[in-house]
Protein backbone atom coordinates (compact mmCIF):
# COMPACT_ATOMS: atom_id res chain seq x y z
CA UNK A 1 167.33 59.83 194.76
CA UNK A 2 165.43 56.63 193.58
CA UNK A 3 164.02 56.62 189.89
CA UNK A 4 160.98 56.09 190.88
CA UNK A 5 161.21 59.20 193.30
CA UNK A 6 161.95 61.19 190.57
CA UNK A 7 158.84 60.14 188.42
CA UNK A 8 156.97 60.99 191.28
CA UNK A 9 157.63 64.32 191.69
CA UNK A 10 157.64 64.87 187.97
CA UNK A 11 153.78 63.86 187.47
CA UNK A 12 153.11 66.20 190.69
CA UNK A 13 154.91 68.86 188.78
CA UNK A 14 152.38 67.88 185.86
CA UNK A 15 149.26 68.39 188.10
CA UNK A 16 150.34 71.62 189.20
CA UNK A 17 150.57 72.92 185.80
CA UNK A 18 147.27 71.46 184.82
CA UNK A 19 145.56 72.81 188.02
CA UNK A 20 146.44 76.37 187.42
CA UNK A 21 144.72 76.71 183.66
CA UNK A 22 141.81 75.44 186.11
CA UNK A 23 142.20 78.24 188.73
CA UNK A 24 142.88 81.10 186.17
CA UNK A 25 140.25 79.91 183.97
CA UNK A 26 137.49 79.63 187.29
CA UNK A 27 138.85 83.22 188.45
CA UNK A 28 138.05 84.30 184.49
CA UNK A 29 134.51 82.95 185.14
CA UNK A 30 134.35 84.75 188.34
CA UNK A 31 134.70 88.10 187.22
CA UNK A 32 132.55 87.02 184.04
CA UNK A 33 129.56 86.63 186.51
CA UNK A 34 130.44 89.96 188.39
CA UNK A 35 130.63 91.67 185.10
CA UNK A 36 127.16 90.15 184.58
CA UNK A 37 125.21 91.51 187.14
CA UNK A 38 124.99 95.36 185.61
CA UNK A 39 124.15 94.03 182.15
CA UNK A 40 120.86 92.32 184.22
CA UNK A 41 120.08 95.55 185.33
CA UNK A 42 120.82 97.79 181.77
CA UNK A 43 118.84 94.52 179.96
CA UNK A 44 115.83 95.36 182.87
CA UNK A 45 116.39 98.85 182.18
CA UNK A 46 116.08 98.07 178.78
CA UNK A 47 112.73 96.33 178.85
CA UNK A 48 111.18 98.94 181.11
CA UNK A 49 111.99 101.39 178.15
CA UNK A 50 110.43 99.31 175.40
CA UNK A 51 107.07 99.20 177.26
CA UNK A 52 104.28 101.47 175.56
CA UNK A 53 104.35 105.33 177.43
CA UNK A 54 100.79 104.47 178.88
CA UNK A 55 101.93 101.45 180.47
CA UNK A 56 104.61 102.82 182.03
CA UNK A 57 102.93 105.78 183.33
CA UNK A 58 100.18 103.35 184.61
CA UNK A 59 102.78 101.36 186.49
CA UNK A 60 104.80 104.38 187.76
CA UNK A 61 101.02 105.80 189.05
CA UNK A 62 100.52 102.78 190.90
CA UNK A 63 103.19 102.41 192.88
CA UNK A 64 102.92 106.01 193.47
CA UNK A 65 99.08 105.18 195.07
CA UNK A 66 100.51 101.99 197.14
CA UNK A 67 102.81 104.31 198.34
CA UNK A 68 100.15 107.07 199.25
CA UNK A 69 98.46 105.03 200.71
CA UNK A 70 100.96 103.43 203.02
CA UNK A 71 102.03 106.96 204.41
CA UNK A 72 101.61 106.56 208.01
CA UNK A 73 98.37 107.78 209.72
CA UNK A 74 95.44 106.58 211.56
CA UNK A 75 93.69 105.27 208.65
CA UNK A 76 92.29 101.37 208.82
CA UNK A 77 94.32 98.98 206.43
CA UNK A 78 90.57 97.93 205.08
CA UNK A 79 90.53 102.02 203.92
CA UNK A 80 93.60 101.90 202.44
CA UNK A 81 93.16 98.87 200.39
CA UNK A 82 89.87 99.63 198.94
CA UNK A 83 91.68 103.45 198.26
CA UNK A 84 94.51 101.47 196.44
CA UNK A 85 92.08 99.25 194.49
CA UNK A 86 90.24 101.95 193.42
CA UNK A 87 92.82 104.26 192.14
CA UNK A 88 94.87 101.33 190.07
CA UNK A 89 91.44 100.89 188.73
CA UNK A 90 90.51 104.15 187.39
CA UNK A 91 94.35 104.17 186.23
CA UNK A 92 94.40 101.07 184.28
CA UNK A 93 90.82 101.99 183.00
CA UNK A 94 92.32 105.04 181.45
CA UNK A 95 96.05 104.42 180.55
CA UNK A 96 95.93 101.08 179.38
CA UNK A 97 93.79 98.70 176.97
CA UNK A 98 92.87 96.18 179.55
CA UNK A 99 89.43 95.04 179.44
CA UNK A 100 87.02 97.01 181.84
CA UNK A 101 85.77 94.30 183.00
CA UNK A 102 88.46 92.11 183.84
CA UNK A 103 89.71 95.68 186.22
CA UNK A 104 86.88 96.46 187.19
CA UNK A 105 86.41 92.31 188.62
CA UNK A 106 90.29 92.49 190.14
CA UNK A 107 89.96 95.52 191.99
CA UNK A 108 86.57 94.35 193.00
CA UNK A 109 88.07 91.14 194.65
CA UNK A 110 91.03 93.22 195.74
CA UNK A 111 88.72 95.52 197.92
CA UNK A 112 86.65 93.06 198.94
CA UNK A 113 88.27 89.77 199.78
CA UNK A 114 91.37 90.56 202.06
CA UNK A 115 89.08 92.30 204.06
CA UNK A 116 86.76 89.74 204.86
CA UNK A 117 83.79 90.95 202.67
CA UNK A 118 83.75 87.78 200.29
CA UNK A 119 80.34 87.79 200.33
CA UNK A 120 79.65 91.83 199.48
CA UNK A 121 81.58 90.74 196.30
CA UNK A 122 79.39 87.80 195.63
CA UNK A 123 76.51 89.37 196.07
CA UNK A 124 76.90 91.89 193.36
CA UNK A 125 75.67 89.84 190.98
CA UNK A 126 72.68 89.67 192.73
CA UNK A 127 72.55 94.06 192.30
CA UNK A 128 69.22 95.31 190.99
CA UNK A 129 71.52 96.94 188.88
CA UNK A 130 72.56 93.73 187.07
CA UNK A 131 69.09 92.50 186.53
CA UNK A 132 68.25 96.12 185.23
CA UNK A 133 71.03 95.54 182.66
CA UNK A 134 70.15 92.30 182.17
CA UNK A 135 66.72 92.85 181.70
CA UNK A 136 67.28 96.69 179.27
CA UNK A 137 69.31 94.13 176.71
CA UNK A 138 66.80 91.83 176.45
CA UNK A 139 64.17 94.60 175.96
CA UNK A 140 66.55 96.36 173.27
CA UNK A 141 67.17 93.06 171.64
CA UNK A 142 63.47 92.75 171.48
CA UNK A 143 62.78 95.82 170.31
CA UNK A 144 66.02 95.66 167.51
CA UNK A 145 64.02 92.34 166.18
CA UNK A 146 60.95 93.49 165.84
CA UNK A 147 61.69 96.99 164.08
CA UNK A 148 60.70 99.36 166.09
CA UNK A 149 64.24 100.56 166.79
CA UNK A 150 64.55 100.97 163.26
CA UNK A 151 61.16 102.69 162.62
CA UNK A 152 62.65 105.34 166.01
CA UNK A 153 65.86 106.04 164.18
CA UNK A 154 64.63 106.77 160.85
CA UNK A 155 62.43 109.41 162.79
CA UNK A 156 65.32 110.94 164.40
CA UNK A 157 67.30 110.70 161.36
CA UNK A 158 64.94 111.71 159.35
CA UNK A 159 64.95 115.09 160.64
CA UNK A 160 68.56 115.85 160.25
CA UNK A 161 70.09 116.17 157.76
CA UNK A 162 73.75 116.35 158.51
CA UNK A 163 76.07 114.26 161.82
CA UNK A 164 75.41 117.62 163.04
CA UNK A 165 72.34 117.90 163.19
CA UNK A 166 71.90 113.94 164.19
CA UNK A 167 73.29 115.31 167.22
CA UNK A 168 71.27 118.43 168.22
CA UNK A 169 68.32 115.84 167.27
CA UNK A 170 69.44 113.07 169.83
CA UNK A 171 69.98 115.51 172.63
CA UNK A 172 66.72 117.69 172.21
CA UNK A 173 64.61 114.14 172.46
CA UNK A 174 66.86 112.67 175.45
CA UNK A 175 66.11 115.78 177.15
CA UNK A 176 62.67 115.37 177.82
CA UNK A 177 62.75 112.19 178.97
CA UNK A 178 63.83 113.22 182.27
CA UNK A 179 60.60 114.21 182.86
CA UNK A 180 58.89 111.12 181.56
CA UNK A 181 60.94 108.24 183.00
CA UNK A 182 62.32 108.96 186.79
CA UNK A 183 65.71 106.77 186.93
CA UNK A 184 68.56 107.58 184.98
CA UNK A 185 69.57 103.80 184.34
CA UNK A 186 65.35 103.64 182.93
CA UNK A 187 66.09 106.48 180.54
CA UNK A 188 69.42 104.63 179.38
CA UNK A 189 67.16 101.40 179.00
CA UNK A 190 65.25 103.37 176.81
CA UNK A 191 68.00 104.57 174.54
CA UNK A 192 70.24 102.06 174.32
CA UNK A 193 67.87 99.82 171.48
CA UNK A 194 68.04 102.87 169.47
CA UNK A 195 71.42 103.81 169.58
CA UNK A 196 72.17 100.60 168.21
CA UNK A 197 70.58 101.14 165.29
CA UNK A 198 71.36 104.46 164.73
CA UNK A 199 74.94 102.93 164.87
CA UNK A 200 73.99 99.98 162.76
CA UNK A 201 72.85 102.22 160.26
CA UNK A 202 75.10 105.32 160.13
CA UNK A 203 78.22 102.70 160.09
CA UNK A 204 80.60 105.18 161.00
CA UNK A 205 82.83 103.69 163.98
CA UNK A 206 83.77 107.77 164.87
CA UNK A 207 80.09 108.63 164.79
CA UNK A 208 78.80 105.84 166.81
CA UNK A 209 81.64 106.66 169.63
CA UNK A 210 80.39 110.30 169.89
CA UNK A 211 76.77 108.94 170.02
CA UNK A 212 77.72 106.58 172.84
CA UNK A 213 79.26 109.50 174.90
CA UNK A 214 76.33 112.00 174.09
CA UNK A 215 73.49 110.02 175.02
CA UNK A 216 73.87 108.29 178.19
CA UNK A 217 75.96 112.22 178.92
CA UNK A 218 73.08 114.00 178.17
CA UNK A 219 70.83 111.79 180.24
CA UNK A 220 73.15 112.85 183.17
CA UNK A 221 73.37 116.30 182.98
CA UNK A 222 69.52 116.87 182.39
CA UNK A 223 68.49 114.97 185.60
CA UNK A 224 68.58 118.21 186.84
CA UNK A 225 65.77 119.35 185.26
CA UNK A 226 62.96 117.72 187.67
CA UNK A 227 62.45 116.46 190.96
CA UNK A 228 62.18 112.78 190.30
CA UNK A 229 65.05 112.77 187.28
CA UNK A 230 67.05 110.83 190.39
CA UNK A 231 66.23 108.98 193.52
CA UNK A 232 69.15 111.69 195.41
CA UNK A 233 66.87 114.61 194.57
CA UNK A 234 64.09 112.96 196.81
CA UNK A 235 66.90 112.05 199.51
CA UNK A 236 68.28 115.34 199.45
CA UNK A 237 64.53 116.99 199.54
CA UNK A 238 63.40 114.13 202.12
CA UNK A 239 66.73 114.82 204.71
CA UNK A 240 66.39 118.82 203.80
CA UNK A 241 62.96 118.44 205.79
CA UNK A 242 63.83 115.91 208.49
CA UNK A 243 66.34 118.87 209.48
CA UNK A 244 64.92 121.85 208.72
CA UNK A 245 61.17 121.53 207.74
CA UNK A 246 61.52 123.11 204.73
CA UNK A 247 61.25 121.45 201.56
CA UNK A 248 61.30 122.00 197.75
CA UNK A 249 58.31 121.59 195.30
CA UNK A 250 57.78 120.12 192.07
CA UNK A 251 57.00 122.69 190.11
CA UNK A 252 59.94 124.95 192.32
CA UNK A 253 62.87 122.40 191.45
CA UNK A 254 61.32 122.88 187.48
CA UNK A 255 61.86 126.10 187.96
CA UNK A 256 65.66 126.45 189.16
CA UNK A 257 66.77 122.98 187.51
CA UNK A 258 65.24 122.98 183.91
CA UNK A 259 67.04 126.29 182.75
CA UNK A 260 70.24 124.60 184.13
CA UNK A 261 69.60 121.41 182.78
CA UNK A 262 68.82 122.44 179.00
CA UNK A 263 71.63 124.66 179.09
CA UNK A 264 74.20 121.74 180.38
CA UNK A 265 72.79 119.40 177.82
CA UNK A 266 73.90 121.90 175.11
CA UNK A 267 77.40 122.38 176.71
CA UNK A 268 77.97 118.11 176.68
CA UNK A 269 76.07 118.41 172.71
CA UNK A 270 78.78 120.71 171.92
CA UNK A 271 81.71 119.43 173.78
CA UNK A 272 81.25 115.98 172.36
CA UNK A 273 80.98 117.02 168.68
CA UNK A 274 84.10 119.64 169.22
CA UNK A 275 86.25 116.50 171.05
CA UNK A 276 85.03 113.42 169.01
CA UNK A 277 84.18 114.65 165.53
CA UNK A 278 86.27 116.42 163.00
CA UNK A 279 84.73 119.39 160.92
CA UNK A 280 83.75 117.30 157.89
CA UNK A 281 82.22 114.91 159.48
CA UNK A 282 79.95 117.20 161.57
CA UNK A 283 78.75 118.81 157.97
CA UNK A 284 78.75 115.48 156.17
CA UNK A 285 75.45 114.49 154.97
CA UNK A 286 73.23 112.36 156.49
CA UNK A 287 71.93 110.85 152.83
CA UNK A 288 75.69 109.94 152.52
CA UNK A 289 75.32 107.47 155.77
CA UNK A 290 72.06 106.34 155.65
CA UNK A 291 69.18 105.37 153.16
CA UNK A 292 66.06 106.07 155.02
CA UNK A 293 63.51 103.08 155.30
CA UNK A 294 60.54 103.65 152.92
CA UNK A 295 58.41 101.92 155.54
CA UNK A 296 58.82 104.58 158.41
CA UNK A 297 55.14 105.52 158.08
CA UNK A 298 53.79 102.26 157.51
CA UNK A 299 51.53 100.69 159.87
CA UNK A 300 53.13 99.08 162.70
CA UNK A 301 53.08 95.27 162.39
CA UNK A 302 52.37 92.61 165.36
CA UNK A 303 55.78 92.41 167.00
CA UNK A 304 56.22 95.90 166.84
CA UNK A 305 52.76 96.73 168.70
CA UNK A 306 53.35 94.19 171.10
CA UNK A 307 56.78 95.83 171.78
CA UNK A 308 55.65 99.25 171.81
CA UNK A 309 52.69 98.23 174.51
CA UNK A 310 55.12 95.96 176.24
CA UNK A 311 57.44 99.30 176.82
CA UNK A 312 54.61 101.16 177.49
CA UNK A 313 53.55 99.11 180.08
CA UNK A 314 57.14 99.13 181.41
CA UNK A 315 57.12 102.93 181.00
CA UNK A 316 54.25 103.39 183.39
CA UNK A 317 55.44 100.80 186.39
CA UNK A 318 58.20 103.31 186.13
CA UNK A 319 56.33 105.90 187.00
CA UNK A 320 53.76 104.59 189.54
CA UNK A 321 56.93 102.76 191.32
CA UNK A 322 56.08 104.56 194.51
CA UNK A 323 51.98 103.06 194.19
CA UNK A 324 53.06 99.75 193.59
CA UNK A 325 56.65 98.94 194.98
CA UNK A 326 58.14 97.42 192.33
CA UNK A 327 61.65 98.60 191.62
CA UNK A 328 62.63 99.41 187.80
CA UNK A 329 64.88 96.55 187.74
CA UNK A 330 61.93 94.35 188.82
CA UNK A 331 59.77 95.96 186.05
CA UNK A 332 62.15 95.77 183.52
CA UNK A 333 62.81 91.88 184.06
CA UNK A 334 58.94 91.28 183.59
CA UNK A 335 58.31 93.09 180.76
CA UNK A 336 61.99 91.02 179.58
CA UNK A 337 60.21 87.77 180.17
CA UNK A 338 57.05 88.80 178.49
CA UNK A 339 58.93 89.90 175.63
CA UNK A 340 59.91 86.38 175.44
CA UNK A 341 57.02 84.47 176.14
CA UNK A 342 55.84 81.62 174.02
CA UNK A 343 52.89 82.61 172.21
CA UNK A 344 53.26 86.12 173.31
CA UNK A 345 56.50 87.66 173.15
CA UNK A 346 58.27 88.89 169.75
CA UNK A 347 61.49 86.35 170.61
CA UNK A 348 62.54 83.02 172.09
CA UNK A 349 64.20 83.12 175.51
CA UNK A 350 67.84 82.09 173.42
CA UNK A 351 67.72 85.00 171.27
CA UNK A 352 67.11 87.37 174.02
CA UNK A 353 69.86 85.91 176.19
CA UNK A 354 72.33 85.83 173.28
CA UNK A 355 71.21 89.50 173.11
CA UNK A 356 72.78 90.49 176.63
CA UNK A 357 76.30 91.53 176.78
CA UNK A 358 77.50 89.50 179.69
CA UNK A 359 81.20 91.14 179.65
CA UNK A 360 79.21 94.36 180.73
CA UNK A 361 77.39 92.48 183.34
CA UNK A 362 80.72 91.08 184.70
CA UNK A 363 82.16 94.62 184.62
CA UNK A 364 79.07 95.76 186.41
CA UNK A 365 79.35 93.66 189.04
CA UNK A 366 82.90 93.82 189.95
CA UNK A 367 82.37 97.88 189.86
CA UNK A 368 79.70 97.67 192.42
CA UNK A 369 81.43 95.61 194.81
CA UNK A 370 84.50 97.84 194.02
CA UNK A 371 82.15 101.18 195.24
CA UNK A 372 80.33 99.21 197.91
CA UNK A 373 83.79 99.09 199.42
CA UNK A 374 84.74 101.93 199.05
CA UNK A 375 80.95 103.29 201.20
CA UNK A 376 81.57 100.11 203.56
CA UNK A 377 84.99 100.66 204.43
CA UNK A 378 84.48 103.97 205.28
CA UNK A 379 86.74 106.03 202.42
CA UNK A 380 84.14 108.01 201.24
CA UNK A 381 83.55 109.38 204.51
CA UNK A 382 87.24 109.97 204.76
CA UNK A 383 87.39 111.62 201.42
CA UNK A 384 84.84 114.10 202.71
CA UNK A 385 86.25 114.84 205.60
CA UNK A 386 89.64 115.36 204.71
CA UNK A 387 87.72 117.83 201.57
CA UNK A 388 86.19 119.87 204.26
CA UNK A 389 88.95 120.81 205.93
CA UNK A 390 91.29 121.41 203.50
CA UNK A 391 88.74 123.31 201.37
CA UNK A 392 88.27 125.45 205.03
CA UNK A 393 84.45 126.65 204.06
CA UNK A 394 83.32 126.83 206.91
CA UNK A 395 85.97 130.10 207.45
CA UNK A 396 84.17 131.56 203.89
CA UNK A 397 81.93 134.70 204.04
CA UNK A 398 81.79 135.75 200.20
CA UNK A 399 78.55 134.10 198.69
CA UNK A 400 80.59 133.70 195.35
CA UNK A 401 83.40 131.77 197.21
CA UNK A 402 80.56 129.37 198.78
CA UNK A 403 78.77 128.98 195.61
CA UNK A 404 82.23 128.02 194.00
CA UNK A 405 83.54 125.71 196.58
CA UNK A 406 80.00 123.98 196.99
CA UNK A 407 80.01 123.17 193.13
CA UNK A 408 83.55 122.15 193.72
CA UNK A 409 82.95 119.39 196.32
CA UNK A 410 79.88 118.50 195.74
CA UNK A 411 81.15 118.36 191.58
CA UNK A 412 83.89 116.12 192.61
CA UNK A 413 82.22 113.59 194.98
CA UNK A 414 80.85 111.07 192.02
CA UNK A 415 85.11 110.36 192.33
CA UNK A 416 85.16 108.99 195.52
CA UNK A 417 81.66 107.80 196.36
CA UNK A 418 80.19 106.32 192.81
CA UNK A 419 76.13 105.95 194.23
CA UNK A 420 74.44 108.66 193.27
CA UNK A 421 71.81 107.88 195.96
CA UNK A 422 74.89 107.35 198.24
CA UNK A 423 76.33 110.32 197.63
CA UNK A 424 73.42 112.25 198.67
CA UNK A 425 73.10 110.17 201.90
CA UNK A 426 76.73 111.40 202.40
CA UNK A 427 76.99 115.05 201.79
CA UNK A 428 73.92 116.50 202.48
CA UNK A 429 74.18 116.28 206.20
CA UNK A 430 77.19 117.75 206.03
CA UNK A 431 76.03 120.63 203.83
CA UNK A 432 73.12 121.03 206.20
CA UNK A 433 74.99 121.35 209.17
CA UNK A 434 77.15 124.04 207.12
CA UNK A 435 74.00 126.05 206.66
CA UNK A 436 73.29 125.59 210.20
CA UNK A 437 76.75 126.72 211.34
CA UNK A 438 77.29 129.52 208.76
CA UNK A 439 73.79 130.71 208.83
CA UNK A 440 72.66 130.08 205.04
CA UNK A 441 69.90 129.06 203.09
CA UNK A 442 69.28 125.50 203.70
CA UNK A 443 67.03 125.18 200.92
CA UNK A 444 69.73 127.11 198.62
CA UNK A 445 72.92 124.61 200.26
CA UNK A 446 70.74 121.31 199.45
CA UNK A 447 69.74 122.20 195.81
CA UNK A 448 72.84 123.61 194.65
CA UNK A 449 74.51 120.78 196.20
CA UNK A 450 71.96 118.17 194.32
CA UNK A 451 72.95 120.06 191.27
CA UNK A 452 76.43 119.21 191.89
CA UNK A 453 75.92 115.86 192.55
CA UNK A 454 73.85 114.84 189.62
CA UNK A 455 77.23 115.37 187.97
CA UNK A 456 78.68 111.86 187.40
CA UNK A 457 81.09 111.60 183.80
CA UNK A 458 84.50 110.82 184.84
CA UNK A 459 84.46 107.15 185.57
CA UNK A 460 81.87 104.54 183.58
CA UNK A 461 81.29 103.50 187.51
CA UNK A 462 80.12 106.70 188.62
CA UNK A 463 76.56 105.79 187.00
CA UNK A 464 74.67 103.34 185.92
CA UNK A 465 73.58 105.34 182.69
CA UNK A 466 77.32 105.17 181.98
CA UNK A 467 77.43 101.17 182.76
CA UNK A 468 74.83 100.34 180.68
CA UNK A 469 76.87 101.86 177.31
CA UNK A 470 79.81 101.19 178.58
CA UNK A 471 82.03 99.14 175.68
CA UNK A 472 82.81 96.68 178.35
CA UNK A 473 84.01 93.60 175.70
CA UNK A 474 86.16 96.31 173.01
CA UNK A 475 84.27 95.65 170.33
CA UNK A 476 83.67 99.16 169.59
CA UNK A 477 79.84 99.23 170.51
CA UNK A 478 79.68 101.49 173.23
CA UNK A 479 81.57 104.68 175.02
CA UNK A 480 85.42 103.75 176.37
CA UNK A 481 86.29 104.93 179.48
CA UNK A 482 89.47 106.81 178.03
CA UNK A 483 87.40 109.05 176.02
CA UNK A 484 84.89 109.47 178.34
CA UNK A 485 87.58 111.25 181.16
CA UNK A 486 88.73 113.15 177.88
CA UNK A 487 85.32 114.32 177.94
CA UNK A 488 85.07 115.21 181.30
CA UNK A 489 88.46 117.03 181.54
CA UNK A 490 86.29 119.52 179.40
CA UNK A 491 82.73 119.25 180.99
CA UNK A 492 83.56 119.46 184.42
CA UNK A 493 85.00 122.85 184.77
CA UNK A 494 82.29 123.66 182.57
CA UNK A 495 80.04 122.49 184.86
CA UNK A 496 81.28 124.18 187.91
CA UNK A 497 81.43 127.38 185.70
CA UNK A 498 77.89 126.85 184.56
CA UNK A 499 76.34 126.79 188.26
CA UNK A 500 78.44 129.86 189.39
CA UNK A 501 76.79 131.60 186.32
CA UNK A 502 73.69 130.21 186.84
CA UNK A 503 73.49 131.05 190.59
CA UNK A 504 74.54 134.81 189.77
CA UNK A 505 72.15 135.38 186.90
CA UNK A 506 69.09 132.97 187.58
CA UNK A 507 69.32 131.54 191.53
CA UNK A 508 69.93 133.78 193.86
CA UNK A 509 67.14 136.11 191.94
CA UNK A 510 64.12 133.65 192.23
CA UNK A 511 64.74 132.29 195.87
CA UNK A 512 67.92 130.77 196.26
CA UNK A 513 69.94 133.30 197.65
CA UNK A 514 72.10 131.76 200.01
């Protein structure tokens, strides 16, 4: 063999060697990569365990409501989205510490646009509802700057002289008012200007929470005290003789509703304190918190008179809507723009718009378009449906187990359909056909139902009261929508409990037997 045959196969020898370092070293790599692929998962793992409890139980309760409503059934995709939207809703509104608003806008679009209704989410910004909100800062803004607000709290505070008492105080005047101003979202207008500076003055972050949650709650619960403390009572009273011919009086619906009203209004008065406040600051002094203003009986000066008639005013288009047919959102944007007239008002227009909390407004919006969906789409319908026949009352004979499962649906319905007016619209025809069917009391079935109804504490969207102290930017002024399902966790069994009592001992013995 030549020499140069030799050297050949000696430097192919050479590359052999060399090449299988390479091999072993790209098998090595290899099983390095399949070795990999579990420590992805364990490091995924890992992450999913370092997320906060809440988060992960909002996640985990989201997929579980995709899932829910993918099961297979005859239901419309447009149902189950706006079902989906609004369940992740109300759970990120209560597990996590996103911003109400930026939910409440998401699930809105998430109802709304896949479906085609683009413009049903656009045009709630154009909600009375807005402009009421819009309109009840401006006013409260006004009425902050002027000192009136301030000359109202040191009259309520005033009088009490402990947090405890503060609170009895606040709920015995808010509970009259449901006679005086007809619209829940009004009476809330009215309020909110002086719970900011009861909160401004008492400077107690724990104290002006509970305040937050008692006021627009008590506001609520003792709509049932009068005929026109809610547009649904009307409905109800308005389908209740389309049907039937019967109707309910003013001075009848005092009768059954006041005694149930007053009585709820201490239940929430109690519950709030017992959830929200600890013992020592229920008995802490008031003189601790606040100095009184030596000027509460002074005479009122010119912004505050112009305020005070400019309310007034306000006050009374309220109550003569039905003579003139102006809305309350309508009034309360006039008496906004008069309150910042030049030359007249107590504020220039800049102040009073820097005085609106447009977060809220933003939240507002989205959570309308979120529950027009839901009414559009159909779900509420479903919801009720589906109630009635697993509930099976029409197969119920025992009054008690009718008055129970009434105030159970009806209770239950500001979940699933979050008008108030709405829900009336909804349920009593299907009430009234139960009394029809079962041979009751139609008169009993509508106002026991309207009872039920009025109740609306779970969700901030479930009423407009809610909405308008709703602490839709987290700055702490206002009621969060964690504590306020805390609170109703508590009140609404109560609630249910309360008309079963109240139907045994005070209903059924003064004409509502059903």
């Amino acid at each position: 063999m030549s020499a140069r045959a030799t050297a050949d196969q000696e430097q192919a020898h050479d590359r052999d060697q060399e090449r299988e370092p390479r091999q072993e070293l790209g098998a090595e790599q290899s099983t390095q990569h399949r070795k990999r692929s579990p420590i992805s998962f364990r490091a995924l793992l890992a992450a999913w365990t370092r997320l906060p409890i809440r988060t992960r139980w909002a996640m985990a309760l989201i997929a579980v409501t995709g899932a829910v409503v993918c099961l297979p059934g005859e239901l419309p995709a447009e149902v189950r989205l706006a079902l989906f939207a609004f369940g992740s809703a109300t759970v990120l509104w209560t597990l996590t510490d996103l911003e109400p608003g930026y939910v409440a806008l998401g699930a809105g679009l998430l109802a709304c646009i896949p479906t085609g209704r683009q413009e049903q989410f656009f045009s709630a910004l154009g909600n009375d509802v807005v402009w009421l909100i819009i309109g009840a800062f401006i006013i409260g803004g006004a009425t902050a700057g002027s000192g009136l607000a301030a000359r109202l709290t040191s009259a309520i505070v005033g009088r009490a002289r402990t947090v405890r008492g503060l609170m009895w105080m606040v709920t015995a005047a808010v509970v009259p008012l449901s006679f005086l101003v007809p619209s829940t979202s009004g009476r809330a207008a009215v309020l909110l200007p002086v719970y900011r500076s009861l909160t401004e003055r008492l400077g107690d972050a724990r104290i002006a929470k509970a305040l937050a949650l008692l006021m627009p709650t008590v506001v609520l619960v003792s709509t049932t005290a009068t005929l026109v403390g809610a547009t649904s009572h009307l409905v109800a009273v308005d389908l209740l003789q389309q049907t039937t011919g019967d109707t309910i009086s003013y001075l009848q619906w005092a009768l059954w509703g006041a005694p149930f009203g007053i009585t709820a209004s201490v239940v929430v008065c109690v519950a709030v304190q017992a959830l929200f406040l600890r013992r020592d600051e229920r008995r802490r002094p008031i003189a601790q918190q606040v100095s009184l203003q030596p000027s509460g009986r002074s005479p009122l000066t010119r912004a505050e008179r112009i305020v005070a008639a400019v309310v007034g005013l306000a006050l009374v288009g309220w109550l003569t809507e039905p003579l003139h047919g102006l809305g309350i959102a309508a009034v309360t944007i006039i008496a906004a723009i008069v309150l910042c007239a030049p030359g007249i008002g107590v504020m220039k227009w800049k102040e009073g718009v820097t005085a609106v909390s447009w977060p809220l407004v933003l939240f507002v919006a989205g959570a309308l378009a979120l529950g027009g969906a839901l009414v559009e789409t159909g779900a509420g319908d479903w919801i009720i449906s589906s109630l009635f026949a697993v509930s099976d009352i029409e197969g119920l004979t025992s009054a008690f187990a009718l008055v129970v499962v009434i105030a159970a649906l009806s209770v239950t319905a500001h979940l699933y359909v979050t008008s108030h007016t709405v829900r009336a619209i909804a349920l009593i025809p299907p009430f009234l056909a139960l009394a029809a069917t079962a041979d009751l009391s139609p008169v009993a079935v509508v106002f026991i139902v309207s009872i039920g109804l009025d109740y609306c504490l779970t969700l901030p969207v479930s009423s407009k009261a809610l909405l308008v102290f709703t602490d839709a930017d987290g700055d702490g002024q206002g009621l969060d929508p964690r504590d306020l399902l805390r609170l109703s966790l508590v009140v609404l069994p109560a609630y249910v409990a309360l008309m079963v009592v109240t139907y045994e001992l005070w209903w059924k013995h003064t004409g509502l037997a059903l």
